[in-house]
PDB file of N, CA and C in Angstrom:
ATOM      1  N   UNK A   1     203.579  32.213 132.437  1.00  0.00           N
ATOM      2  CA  UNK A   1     203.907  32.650 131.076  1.00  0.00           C
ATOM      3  C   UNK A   1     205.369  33.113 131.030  1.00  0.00           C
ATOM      4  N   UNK A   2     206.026  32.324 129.719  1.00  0.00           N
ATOM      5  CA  UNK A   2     207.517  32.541 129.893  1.00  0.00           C
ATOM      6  C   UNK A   2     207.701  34.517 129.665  1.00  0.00           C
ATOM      7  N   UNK A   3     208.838  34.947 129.924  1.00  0.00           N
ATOM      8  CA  UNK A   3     209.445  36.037 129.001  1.00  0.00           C
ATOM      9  C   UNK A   3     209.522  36.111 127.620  1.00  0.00           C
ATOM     10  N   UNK A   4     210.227  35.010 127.080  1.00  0.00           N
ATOM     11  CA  UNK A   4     210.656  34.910 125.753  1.00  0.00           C
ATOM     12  C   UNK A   4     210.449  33.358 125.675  1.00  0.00           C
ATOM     13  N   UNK A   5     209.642  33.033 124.026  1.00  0.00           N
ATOM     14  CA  UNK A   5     209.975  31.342 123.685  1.00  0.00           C
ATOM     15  C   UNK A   5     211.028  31.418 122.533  1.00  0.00           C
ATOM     16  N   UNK A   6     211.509  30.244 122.785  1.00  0.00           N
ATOM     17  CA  UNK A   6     212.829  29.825 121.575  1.00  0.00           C
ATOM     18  C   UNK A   6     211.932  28.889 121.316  1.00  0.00           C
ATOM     19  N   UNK A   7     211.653  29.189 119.664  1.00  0.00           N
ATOM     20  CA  UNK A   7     210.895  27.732 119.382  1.00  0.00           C
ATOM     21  C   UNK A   7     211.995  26.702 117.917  1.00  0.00           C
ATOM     22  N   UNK A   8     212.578  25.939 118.426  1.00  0.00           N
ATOM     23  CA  UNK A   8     213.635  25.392 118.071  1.00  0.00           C
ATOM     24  C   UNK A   8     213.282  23.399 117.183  1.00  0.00           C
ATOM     25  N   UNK A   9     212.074  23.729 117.320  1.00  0.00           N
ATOM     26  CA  UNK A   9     211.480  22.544 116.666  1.00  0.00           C
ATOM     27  C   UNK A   9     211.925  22.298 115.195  1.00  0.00           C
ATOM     28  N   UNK A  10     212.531  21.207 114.932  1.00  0.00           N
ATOM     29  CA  UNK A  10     213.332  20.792 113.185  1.00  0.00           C
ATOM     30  C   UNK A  10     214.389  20.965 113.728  1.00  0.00           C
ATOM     31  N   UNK A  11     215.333  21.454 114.988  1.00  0.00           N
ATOM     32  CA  UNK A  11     216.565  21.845 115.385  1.00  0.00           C
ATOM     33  C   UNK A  11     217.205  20.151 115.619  1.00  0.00           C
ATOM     34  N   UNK A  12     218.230  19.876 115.039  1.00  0.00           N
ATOM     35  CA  UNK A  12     218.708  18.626 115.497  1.00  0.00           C
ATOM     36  C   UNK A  12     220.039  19.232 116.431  1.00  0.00           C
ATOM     37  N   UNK A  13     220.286  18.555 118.277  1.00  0.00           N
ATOM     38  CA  UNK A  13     221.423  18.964 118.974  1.00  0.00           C
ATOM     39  C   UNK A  13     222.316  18.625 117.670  1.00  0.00           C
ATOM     40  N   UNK A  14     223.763  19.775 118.176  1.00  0.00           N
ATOM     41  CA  UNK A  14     223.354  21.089 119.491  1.00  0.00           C
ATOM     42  C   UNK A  14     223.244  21.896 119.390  1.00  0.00           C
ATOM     43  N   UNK A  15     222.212  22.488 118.137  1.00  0.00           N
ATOM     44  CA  UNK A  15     221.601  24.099 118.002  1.00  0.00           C
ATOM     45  C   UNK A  15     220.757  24.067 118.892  1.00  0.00           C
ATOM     46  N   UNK A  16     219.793  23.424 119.165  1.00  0.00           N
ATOM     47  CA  UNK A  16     218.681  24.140 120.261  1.00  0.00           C
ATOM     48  C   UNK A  16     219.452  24.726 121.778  1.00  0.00           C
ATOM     49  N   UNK A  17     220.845  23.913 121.856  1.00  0.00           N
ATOM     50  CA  UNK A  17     221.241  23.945 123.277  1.00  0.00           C
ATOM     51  C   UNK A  17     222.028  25.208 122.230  1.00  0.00           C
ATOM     52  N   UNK A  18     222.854  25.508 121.362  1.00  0.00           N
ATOM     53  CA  UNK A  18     223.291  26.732 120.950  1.00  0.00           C
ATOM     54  C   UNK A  18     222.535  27.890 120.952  1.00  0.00           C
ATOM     55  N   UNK A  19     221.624  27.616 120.925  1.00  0.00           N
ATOM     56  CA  UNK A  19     220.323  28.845 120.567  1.00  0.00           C
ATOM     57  C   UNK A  19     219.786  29.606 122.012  1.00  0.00           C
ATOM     58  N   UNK A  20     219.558  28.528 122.691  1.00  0.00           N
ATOM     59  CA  UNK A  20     219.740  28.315 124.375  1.00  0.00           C
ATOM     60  C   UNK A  20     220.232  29.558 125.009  1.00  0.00           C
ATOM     61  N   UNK A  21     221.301  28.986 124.407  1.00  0.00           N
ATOM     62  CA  UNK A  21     222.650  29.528 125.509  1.00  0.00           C
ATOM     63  C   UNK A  21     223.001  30.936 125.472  1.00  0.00           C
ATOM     64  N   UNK A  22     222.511  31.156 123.858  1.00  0.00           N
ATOM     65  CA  UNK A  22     222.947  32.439 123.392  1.00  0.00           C
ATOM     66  C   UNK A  22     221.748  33.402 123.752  1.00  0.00           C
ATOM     67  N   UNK A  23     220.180  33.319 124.074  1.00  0.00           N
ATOM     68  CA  UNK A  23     219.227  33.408 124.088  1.00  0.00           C
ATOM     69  C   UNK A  23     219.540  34.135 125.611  1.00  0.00           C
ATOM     70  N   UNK A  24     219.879  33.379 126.607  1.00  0.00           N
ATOM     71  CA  UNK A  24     220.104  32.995 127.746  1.00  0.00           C
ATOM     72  C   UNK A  24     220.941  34.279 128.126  1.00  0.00           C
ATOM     73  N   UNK A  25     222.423  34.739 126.940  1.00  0.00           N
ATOM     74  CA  UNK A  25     222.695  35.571 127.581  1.00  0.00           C
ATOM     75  C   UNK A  25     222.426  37.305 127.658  1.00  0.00           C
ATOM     76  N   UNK A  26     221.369  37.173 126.626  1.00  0.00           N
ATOM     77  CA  UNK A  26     220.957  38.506 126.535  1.00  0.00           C
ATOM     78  C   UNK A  26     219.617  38.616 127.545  1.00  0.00           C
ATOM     79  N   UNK A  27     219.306  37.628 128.289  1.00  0.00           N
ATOM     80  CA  UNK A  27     218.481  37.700 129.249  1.00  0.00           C
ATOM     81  C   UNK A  27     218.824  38.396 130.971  1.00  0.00           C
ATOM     82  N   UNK A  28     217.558  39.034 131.415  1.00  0.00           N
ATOM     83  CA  UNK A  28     218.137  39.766 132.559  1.00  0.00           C
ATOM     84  C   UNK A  28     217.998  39.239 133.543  1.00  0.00           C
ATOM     85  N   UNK A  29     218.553  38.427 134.618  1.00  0.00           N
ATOM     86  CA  UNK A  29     218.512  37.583 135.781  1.00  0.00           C
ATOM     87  C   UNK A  29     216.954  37.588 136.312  1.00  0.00           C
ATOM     88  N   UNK A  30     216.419  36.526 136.656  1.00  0.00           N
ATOM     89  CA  UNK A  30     214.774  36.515 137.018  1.00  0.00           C
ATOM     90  C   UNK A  30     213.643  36.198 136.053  1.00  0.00           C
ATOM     91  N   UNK A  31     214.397  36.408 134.686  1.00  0.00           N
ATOM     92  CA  UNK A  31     213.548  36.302 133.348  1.00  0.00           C
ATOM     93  C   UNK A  31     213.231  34.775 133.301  1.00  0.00           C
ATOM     94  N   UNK A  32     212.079  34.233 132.283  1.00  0.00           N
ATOM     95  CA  UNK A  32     212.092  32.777 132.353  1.00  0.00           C
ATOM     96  C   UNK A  32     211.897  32.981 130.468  1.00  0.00           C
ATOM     97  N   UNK A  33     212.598  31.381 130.461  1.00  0.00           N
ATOM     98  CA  UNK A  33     212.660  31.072 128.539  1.00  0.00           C
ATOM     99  C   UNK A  33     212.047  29.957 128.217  1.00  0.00           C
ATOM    100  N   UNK A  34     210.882  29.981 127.426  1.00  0.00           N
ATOM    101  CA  UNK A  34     210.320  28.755 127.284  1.00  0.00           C
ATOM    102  C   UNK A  34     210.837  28.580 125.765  1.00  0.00           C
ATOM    103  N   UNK A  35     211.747  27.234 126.139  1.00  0.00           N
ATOM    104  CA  UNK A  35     211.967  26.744 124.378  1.00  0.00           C
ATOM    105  C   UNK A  35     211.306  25.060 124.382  1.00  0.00           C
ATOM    106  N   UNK A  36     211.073  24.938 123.025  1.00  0.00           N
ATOM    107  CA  UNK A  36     210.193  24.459 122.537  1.00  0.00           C
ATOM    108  C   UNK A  36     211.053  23.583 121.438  1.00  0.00           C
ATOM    109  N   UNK A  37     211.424  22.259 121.861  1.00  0.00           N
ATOM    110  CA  UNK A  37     212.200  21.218 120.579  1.00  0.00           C
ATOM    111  C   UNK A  37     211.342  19.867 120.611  1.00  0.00           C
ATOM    112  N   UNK A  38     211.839  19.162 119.353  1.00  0.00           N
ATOM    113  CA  UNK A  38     211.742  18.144 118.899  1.00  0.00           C
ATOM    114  C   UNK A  38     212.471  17.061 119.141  1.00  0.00           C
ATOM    115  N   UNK A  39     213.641  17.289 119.467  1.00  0.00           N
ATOM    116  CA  UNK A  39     214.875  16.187 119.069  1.00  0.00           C
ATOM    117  C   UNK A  39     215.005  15.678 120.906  1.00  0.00           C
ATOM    118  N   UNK A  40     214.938  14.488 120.965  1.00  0.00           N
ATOM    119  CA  UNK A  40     214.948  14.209 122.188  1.00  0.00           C
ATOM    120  C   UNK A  40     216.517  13.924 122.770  1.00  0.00           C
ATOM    121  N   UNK A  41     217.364  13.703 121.739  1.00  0.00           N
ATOM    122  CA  UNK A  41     218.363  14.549 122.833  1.00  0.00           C
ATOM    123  C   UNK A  41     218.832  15.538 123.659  1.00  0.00           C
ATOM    124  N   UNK A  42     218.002  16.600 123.585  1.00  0.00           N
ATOM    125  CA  UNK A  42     217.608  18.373 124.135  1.00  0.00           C
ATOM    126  C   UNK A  42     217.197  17.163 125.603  1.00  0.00           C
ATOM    127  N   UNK A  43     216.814  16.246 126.002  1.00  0.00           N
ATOM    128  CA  UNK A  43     216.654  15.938 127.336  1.00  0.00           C
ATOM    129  C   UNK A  43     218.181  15.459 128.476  1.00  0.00           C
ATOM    130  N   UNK A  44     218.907  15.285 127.446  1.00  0.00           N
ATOM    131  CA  UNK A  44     220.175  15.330 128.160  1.00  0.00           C
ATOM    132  C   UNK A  44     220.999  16.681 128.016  1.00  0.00           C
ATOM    133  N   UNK A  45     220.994  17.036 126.939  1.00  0.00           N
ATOM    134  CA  UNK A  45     221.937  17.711 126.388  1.00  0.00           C
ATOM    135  C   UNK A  45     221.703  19.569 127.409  1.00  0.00           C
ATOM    136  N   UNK A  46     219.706  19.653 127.110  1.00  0.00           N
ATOM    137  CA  UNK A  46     219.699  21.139 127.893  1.00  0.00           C
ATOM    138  C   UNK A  46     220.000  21.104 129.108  1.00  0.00           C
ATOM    139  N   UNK A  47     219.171  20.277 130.394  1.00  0.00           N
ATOM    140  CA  UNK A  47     219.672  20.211 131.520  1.00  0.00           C
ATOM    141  C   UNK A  47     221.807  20.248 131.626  1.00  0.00           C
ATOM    142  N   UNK A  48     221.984  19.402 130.678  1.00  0.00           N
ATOM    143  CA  UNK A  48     223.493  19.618 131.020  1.00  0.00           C
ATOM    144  C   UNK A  48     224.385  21.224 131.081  1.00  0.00           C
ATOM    145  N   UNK A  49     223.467  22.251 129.716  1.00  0.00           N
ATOM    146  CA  UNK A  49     223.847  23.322 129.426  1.00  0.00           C
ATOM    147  C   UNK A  49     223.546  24.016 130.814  1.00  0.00           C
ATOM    148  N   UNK A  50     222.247  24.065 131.638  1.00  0.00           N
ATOM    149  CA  UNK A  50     221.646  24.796 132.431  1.00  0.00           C
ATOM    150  C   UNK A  50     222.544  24.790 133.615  1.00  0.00           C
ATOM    151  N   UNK A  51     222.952  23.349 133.541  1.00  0.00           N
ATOM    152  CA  UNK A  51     224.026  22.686 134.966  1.00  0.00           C
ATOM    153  C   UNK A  51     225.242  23.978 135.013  1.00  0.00           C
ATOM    154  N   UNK A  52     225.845  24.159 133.845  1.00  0.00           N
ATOM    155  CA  UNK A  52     227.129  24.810 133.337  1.00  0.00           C
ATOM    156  C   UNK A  52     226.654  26.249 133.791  1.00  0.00           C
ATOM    157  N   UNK A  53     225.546  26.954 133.106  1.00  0.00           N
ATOM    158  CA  UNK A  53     225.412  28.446 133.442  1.00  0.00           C
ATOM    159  C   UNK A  53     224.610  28.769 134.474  1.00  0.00           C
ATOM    160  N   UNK A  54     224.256  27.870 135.595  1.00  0.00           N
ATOM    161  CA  UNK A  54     223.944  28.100 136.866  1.00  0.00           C
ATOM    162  C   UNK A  54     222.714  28.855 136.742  1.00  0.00           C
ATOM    163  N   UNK A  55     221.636  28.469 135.362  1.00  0.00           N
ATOM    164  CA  UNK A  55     220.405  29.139 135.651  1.00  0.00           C
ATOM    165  C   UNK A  55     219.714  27.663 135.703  1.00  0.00           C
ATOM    166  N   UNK A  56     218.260  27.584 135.904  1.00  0.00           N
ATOM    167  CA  UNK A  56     217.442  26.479 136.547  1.00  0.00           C
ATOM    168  C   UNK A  56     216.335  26.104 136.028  1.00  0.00           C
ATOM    169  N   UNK A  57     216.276  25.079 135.304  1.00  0.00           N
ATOM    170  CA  UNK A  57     214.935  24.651 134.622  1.00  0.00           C
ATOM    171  C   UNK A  57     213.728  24.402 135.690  1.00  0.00           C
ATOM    172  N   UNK A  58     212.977  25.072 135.293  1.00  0.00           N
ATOM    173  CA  UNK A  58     211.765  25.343 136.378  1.00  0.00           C
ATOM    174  C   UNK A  58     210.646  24.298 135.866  1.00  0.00           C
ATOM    175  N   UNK A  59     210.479  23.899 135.077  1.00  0.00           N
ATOM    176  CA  UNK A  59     209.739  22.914 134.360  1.00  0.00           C
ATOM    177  C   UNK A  59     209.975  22.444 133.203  1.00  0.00           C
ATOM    178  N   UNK A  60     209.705  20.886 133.034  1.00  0.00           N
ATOM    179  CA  UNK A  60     209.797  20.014 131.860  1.00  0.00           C
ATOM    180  C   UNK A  60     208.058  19.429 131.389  1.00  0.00           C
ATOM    181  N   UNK A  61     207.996  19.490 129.974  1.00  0.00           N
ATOM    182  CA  UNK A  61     206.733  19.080 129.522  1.00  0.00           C
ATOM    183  C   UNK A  61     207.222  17.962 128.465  1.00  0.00           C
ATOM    184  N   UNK A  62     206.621  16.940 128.636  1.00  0.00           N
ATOM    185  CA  UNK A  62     206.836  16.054 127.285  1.00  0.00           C
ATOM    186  C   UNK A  62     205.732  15.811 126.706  1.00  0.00           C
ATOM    187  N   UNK A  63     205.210  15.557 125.537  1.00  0.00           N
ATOM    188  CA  UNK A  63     204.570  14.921 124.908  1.00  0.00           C
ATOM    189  C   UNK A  63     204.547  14.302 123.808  1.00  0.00           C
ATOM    190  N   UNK A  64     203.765  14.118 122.916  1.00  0.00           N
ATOM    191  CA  UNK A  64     204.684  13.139 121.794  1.00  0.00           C
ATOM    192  C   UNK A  64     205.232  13.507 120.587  1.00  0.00           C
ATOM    193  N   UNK A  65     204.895  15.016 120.270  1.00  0.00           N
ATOM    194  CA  UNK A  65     205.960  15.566 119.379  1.00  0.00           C
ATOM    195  C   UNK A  65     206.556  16.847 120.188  1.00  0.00           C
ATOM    196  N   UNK A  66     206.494  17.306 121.534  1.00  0.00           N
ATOM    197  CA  UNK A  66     207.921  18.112 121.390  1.00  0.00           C
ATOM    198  C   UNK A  66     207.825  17.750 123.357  1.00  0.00           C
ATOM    199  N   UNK A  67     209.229  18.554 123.209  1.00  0.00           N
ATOM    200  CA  UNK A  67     209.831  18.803 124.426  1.00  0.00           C
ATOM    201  C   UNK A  67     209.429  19.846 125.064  1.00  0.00           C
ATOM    202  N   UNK A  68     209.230  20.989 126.204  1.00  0.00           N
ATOM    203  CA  UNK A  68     209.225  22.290 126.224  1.00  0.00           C
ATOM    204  C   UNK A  68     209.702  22.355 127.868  1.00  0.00           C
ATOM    205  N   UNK A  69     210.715  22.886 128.057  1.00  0.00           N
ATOM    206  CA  UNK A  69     211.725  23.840 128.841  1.00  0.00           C
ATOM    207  C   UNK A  69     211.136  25.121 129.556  1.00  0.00           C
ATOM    208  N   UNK A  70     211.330  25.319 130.489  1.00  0.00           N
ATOM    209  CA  UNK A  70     210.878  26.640 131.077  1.00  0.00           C
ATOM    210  C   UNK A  70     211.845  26.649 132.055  1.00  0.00           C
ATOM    211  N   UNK A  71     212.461  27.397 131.510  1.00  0.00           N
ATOM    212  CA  UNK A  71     214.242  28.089 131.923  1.00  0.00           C
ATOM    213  C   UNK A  71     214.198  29.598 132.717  1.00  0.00           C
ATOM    214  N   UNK A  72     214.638  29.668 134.108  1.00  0.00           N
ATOM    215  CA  UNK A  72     214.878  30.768 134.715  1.00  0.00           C
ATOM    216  C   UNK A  72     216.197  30.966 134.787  1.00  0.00           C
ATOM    217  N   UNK A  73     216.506  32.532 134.163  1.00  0.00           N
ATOM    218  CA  UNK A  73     217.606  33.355 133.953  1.00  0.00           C
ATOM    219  C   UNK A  73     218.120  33.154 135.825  1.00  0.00           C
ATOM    220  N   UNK A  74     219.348  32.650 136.081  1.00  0.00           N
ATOM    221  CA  UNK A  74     219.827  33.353 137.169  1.00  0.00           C
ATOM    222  C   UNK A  74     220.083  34.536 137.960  1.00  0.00           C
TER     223      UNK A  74
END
């Protein structure tokens, strides 16, 4: 069970990865973020954000209407 969900579904990139990021930094190292999109560019676009702030997607879920992320705070 995450810490916090960002549920970012109707978000067309790059708010979900904006929302992310900003989400991300009020988080306390060890925390995990489950966000929750639609737009299947969030499959390139979040991993790329995660690459940049050196925290680590711990799991990917797909199915056929959303994406969902489970993001650990560094």
């Amino acid at each position: 069970m995450a810490d916090l969900t960002l549920n970012a579904v109707g978000k067309k990139c790059p708010m979900p990865v904006l929302m992310t990021k900003k989400e991300l930094k009020k988080m306390s190292s060890g925390q995990t973020l489950e966000l929750i999109v639609d737009d299947k560019g969030a499959l390139k676009d979040v991993p790329a954000l995660i690459k940049k702030t050196g925290d680590a997607i711990v799991e990917t879920n797909e199915d056929n209407e959303h994406i969902t992320f489970t993001i650990q705070k560094a």
